[in-house]
N, C-alpha and C. Protein backbone atom coordinates (compact mmCIF):
# COMPACT_ATOMS: atom_id res chain seq x y z
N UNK A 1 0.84 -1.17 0.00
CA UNK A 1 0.00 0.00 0.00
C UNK A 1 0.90 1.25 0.00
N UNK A 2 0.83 2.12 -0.72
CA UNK A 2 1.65 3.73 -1.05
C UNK A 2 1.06 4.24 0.05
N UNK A 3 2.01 5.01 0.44
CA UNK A 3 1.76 6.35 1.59
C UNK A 3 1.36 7.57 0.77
N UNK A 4 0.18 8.29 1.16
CA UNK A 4 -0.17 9.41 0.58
C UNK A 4 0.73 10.01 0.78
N UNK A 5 0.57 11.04 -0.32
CA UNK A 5 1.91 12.25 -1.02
C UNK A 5 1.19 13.08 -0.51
N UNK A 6 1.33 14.54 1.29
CA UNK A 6 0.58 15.42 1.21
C UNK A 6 1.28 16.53 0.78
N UNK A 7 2.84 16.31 0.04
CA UNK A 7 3.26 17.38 -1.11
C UNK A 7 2.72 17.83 -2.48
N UNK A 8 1.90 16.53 -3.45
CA UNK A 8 0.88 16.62 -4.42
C UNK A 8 -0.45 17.55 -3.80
N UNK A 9 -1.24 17.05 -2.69
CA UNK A 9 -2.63 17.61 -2.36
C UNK A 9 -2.13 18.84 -2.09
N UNK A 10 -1.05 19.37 -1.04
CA UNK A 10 -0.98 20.86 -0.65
C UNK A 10 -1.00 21.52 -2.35
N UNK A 11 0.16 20.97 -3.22
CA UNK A 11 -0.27 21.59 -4.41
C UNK A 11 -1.31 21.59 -5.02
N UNK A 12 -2.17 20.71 -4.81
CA UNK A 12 -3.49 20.83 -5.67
C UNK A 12 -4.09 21.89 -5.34
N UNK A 13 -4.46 22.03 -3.55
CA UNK A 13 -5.42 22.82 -2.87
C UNK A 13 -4.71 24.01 -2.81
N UNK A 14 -3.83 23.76 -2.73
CA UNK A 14 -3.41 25.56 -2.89
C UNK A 14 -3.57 26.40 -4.64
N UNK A 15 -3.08 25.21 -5.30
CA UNK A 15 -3.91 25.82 -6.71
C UNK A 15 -5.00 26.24 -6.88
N UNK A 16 -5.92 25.46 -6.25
CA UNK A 16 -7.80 25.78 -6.23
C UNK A 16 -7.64 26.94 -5.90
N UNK A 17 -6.67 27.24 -4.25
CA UNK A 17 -7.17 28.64 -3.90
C UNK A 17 -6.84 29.90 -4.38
N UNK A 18 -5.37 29.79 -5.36
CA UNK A 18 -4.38 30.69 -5.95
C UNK A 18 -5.65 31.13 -7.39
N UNK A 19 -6.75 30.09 -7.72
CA UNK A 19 -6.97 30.13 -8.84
C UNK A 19 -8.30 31.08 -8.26
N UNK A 20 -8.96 30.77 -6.99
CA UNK A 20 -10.21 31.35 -6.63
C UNK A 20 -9.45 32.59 -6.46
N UNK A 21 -8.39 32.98 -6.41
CA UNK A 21 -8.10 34.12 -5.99
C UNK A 21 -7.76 34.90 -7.25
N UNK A 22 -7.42 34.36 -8.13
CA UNK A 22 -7.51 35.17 -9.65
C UNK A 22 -8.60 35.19 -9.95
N UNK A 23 -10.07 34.52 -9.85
CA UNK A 23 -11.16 34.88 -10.06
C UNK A 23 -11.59 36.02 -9.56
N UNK A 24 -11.75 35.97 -8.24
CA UNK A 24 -11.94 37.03 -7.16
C UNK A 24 -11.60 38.41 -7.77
N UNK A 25 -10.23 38.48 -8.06
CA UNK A 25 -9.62 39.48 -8.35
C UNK A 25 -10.07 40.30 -10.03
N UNK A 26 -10.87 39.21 -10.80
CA UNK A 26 -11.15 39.85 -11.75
C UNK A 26 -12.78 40.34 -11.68
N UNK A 27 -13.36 39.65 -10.23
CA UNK A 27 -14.40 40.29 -9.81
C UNK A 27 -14.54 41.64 -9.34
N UNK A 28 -13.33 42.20 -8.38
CA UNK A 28 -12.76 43.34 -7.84
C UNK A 28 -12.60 43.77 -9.03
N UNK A 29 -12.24 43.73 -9.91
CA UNK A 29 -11.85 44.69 -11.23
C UNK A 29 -12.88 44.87 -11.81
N UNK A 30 -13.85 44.32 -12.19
CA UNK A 30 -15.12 43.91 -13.06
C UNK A 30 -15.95 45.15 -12.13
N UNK A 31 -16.35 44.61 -10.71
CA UNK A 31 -17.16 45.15 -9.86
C UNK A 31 -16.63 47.32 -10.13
N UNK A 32 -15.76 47.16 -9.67
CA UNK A 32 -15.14 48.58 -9.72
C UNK A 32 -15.35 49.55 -11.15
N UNK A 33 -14.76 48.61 -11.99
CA UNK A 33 -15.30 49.36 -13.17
C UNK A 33 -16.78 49.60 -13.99
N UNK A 34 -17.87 48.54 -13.42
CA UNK A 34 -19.31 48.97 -13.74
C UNK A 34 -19.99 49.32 -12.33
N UNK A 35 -19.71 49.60 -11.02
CA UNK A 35 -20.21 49.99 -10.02
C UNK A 35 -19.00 50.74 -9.32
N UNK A 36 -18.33 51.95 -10.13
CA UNK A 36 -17.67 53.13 -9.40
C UNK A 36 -18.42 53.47 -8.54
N UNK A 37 -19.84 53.80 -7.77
CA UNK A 37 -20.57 54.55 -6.55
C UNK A 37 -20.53 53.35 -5.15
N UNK A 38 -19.79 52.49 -5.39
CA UNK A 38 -19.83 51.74 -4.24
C UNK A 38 -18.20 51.16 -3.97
N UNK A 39 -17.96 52.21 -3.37
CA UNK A 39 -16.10 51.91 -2.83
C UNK A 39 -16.46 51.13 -2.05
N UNK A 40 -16.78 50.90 -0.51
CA UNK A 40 -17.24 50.08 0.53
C UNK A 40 -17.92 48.37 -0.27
N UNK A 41 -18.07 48.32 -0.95
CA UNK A 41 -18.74 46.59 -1.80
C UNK A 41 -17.39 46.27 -2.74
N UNK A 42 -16.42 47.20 -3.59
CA UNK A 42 -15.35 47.14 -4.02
C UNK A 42 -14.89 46.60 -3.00
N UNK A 43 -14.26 47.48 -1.57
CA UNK A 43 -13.06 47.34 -0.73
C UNK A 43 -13.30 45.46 -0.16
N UNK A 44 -14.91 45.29 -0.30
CA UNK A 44 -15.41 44.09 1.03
C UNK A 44 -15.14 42.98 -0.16
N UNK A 45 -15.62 42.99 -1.37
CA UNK A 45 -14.76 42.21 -2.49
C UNK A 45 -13.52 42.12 -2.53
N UNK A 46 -12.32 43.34 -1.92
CA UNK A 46 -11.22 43.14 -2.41
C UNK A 46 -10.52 41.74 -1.05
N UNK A 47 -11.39 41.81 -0.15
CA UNK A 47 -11.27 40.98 0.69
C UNK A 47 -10.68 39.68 0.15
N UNK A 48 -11.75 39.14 -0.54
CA UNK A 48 -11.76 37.59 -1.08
C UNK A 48 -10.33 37.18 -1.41
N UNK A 49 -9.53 37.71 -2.86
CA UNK A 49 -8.54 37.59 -2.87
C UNK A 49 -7.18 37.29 -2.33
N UNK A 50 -7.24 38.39 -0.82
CA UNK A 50 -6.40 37.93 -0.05
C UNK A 50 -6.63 37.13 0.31
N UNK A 51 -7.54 36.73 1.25
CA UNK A 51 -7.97 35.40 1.44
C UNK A 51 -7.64 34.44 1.05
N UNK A 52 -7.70 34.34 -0.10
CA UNK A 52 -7.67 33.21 -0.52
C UNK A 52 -6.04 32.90 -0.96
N UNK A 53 -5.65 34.19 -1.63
CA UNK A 53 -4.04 34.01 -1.34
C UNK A 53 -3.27 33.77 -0.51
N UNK A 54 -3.53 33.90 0.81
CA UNK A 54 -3.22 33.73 2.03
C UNK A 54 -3.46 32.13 2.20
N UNK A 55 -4.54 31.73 2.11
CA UNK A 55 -4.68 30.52 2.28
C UNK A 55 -4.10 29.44 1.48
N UNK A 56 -3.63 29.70 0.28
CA UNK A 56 -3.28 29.08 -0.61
C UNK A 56 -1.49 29.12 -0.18
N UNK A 57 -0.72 30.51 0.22
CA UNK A 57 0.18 30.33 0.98
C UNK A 57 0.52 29.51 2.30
N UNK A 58 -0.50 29.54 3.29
CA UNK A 58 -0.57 28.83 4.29
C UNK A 58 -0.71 27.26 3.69
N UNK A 59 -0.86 26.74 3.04
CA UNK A 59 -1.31 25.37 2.65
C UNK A 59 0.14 25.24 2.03
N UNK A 60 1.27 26.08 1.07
CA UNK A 60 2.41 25.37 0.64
C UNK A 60 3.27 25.57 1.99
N UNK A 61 3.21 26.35 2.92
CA UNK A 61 4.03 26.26 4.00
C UNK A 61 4.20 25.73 4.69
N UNK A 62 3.30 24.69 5.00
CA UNK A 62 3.35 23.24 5.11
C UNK A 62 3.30 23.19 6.91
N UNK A 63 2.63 24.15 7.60
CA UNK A 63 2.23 24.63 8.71
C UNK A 63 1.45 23.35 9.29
N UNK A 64 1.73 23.10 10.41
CA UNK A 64 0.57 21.67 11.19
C UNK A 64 -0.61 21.90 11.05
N UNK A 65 -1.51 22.95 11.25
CA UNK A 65 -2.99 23.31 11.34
C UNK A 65 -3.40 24.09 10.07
N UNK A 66 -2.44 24.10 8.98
CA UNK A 66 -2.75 24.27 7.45
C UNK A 66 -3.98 23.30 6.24
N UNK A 67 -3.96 21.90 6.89
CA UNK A 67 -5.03 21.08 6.04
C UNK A 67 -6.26 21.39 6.78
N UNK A 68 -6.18 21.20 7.96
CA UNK A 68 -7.73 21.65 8.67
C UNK A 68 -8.23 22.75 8.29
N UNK A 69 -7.48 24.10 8.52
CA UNK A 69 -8.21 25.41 8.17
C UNK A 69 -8.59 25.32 6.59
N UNK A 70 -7.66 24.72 5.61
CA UNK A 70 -8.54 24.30 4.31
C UNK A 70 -9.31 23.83 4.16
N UNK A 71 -9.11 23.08 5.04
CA UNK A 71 -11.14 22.20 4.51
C UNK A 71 -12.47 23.73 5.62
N UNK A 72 -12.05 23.83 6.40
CA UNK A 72 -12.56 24.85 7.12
C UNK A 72 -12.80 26.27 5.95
N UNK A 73 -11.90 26.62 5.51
CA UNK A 73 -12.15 28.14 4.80
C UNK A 73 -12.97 27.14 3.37
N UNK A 74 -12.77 26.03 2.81
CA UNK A 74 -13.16 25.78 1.39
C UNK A 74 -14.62 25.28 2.03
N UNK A 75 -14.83 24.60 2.80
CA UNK A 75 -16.34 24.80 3.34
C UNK A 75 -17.09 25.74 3.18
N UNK A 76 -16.78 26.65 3.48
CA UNK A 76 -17.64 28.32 3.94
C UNK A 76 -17.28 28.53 2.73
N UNK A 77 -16.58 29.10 1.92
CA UNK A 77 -16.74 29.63 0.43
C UNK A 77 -17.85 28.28 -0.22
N UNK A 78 -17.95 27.22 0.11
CA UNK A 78 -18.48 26.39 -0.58
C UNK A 78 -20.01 26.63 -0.19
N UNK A 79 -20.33 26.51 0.78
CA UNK A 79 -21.80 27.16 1.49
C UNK A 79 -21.74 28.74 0.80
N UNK A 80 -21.29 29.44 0.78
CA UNK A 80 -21.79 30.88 0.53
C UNK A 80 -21.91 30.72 -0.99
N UNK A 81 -21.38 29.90 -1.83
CA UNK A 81 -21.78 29.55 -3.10
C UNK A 81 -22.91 29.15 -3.44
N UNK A 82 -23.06 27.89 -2.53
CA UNK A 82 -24.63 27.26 -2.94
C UNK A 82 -25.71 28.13 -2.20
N UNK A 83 -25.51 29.16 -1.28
CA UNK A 83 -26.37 29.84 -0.74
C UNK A 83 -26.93 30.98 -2.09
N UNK A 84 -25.74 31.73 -2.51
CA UNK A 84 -25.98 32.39 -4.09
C UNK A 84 -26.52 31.96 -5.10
N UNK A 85 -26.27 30.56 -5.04
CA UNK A 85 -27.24 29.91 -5.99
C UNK A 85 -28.37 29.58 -6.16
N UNK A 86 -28.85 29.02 -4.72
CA UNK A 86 -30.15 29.16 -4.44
C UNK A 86 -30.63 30.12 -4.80
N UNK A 87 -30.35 31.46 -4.39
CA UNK A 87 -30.50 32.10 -3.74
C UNK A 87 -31.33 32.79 -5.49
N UNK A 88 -30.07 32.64 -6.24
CA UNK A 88 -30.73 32.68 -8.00
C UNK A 88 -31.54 32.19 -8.49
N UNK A 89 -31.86 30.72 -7.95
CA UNK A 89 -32.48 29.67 -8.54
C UNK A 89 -34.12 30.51 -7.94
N UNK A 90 -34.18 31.02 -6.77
CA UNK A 90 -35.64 30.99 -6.25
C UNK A 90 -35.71 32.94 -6.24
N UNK A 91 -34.82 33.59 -6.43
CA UNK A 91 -35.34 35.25 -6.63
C UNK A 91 -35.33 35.36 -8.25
N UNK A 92 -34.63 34.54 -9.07
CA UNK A 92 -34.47 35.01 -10.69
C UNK A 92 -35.78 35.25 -11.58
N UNK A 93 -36.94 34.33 -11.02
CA UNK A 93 -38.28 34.66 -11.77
C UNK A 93 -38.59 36.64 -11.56
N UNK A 94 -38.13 36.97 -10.33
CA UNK A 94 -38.55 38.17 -9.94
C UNK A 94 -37.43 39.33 -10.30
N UNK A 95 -36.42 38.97 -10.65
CA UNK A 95 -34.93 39.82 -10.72
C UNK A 95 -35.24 40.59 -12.08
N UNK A 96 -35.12 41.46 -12.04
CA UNK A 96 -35.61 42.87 -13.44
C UNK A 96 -34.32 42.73 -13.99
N UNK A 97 -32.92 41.88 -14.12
CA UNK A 97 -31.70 42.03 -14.81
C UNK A 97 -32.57 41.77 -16.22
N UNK A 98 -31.63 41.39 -17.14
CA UNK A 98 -31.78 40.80 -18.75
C UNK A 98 -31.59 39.65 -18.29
N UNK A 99 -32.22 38.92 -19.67
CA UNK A 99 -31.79 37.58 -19.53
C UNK A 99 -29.68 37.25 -19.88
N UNK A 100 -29.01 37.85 -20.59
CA UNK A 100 -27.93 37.11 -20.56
C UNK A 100 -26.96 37.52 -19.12
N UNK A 101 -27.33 38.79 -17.97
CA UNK A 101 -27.10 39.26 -17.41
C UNK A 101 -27.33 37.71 -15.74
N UNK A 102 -28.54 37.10 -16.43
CA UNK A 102 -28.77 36.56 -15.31
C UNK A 102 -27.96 34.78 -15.77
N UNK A 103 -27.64 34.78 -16.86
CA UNK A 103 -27.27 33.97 -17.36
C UNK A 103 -25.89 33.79 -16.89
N UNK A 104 -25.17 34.89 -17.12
CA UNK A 104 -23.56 35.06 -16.75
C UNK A 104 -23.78 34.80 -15.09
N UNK A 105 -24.75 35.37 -14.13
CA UNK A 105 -24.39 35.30 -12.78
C UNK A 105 -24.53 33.63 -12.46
N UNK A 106 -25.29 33.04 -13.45
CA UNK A 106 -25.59 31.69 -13.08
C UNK A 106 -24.50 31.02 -13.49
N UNK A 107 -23.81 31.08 -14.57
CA UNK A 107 -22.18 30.34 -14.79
C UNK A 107 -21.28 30.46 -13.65
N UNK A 108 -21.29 31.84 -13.77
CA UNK A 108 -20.24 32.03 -12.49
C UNK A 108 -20.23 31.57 -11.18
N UNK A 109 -21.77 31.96 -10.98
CA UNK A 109 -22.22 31.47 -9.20
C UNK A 109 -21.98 29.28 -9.29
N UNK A 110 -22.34 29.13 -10.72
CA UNK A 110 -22.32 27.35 -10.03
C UNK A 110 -20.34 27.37 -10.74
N UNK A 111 -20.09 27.88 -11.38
CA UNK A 111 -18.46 27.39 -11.58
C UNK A 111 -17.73 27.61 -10.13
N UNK A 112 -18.22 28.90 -9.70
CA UNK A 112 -17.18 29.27 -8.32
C UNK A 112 -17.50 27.95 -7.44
N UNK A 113 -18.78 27.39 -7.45
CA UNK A 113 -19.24 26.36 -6.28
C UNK A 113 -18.20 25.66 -6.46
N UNK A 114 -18.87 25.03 -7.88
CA UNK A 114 -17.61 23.57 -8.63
C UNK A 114 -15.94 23.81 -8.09
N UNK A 115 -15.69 24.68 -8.50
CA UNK A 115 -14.54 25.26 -8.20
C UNK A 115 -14.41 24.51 -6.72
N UNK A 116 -14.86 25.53 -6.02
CA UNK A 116 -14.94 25.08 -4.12
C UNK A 116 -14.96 24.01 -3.79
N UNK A 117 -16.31 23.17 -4.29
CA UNK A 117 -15.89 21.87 -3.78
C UNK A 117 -14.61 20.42 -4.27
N UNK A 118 -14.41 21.31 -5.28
CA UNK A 118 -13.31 20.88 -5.98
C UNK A 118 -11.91 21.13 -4.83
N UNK A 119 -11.94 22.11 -4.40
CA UNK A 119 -11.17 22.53 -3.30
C UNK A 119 -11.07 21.63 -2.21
N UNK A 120 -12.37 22.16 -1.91
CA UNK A 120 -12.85 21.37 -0.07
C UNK A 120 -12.18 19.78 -0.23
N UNK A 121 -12.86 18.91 -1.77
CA UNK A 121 -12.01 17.75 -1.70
C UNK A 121 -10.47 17.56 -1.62
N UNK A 122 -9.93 18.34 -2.43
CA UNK A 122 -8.56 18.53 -2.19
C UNK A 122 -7.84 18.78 -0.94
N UNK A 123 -8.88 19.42 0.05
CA UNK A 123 -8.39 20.17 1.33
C UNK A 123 -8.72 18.69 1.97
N UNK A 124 -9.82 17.69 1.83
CA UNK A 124 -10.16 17.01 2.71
C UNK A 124 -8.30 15.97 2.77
N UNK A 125 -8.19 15.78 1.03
CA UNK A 125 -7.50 14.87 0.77
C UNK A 125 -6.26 15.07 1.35
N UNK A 126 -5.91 16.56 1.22
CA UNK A 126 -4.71 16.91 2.09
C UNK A 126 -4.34 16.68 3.82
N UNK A 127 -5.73 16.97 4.19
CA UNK A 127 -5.84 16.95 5.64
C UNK A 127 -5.66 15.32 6.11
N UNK A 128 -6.37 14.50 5.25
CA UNK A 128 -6.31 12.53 5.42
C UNK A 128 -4.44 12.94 4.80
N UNK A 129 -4.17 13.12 4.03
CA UNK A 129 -2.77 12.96 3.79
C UNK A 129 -2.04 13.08 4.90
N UNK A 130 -1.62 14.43 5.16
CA UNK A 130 -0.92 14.45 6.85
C UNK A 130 -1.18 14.28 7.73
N UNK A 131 -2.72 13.56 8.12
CA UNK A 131 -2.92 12.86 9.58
C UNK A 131 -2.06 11.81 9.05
N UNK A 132 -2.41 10.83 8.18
CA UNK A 132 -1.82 9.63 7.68
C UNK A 132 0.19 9.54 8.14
N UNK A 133 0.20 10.80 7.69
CA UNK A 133 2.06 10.81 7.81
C UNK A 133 2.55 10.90 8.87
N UNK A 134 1.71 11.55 9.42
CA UNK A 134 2.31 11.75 11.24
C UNK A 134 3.22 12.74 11.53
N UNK A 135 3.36 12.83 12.38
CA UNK A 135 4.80 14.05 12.77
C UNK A 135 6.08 12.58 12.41
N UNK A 136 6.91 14.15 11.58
CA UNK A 136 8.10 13.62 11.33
C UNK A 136 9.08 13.52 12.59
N UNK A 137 9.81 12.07 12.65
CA UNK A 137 10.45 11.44 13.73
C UNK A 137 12.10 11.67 13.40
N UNK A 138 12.46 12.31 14.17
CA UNK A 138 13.77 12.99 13.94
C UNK A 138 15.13 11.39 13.90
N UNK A 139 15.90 11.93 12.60
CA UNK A 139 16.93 10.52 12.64
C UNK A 139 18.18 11.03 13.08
N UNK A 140 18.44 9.86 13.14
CA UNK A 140 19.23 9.74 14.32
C UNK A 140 19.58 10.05 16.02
């Protein structure tokens, strides 16, 4: 039986998050340039990014309590996804956007999910990886 590699999963899951964080960031750009009257929804967007860069750093640094808080932070982005989605699925009959307007929020809102739980698995897989390995036992 192979010993899980939690040098492969940290790279995976930190990719997910390096990648949610280039999304993010072209949301912050997107958001800013068709809603200039709302600096305060810009600044609380510009949030995400770090976040997630941060986390995606914390996961290659290979920190003891780094796989847990991944499955922990890719959870909650994963819930606040499917909460948006719903959230489309049951206000969109009533939403005055256009139709390709509501179309684009619906790609995005279920890709970011996909995305996430695409994550969260990666985070789970990482977290079973280094329980599995144990603390390293000093030689000699």
């Amino acid at each position: 039986m192979s010993k899980p590699n939690p040098a492969r999963w940290a790279g995976v899951c930190a990719g997910g998050y390096f990648a949610a964080a280039a999304v993010y960031l072209g949301n912050v750009v997107v958001l800013a340039v068709f809603r200039p009257g709302a600096p305060l929804l810009v600044l609380t967007m510009g949030s995400l990014p770090v976040i997630c860069a941060l986390m995606g750093g914390l996961v290659l640094s290979g920190r003891r309590r780094a796989p847990r808080l991944a499955v922990v932070a890719a959870g909650g982005f994963s819930a606040v996804h499917l909460i948006g989605v719903a959230y489309l699925f049951l206000v969109s009959p009533y939403y005055s956007a256009s139709t390709p307007t509501q179309s684009l929020q619906w790609q995005l809102g279920t890709s970011l999910l996909f995305l996430w739980l695409c994550v969260l698995w990666t985070a789970f897989r990482l977290a079973k990886a280094s329980d599995a390995s144990g603390p390293e036992s000093p030689v000699g």
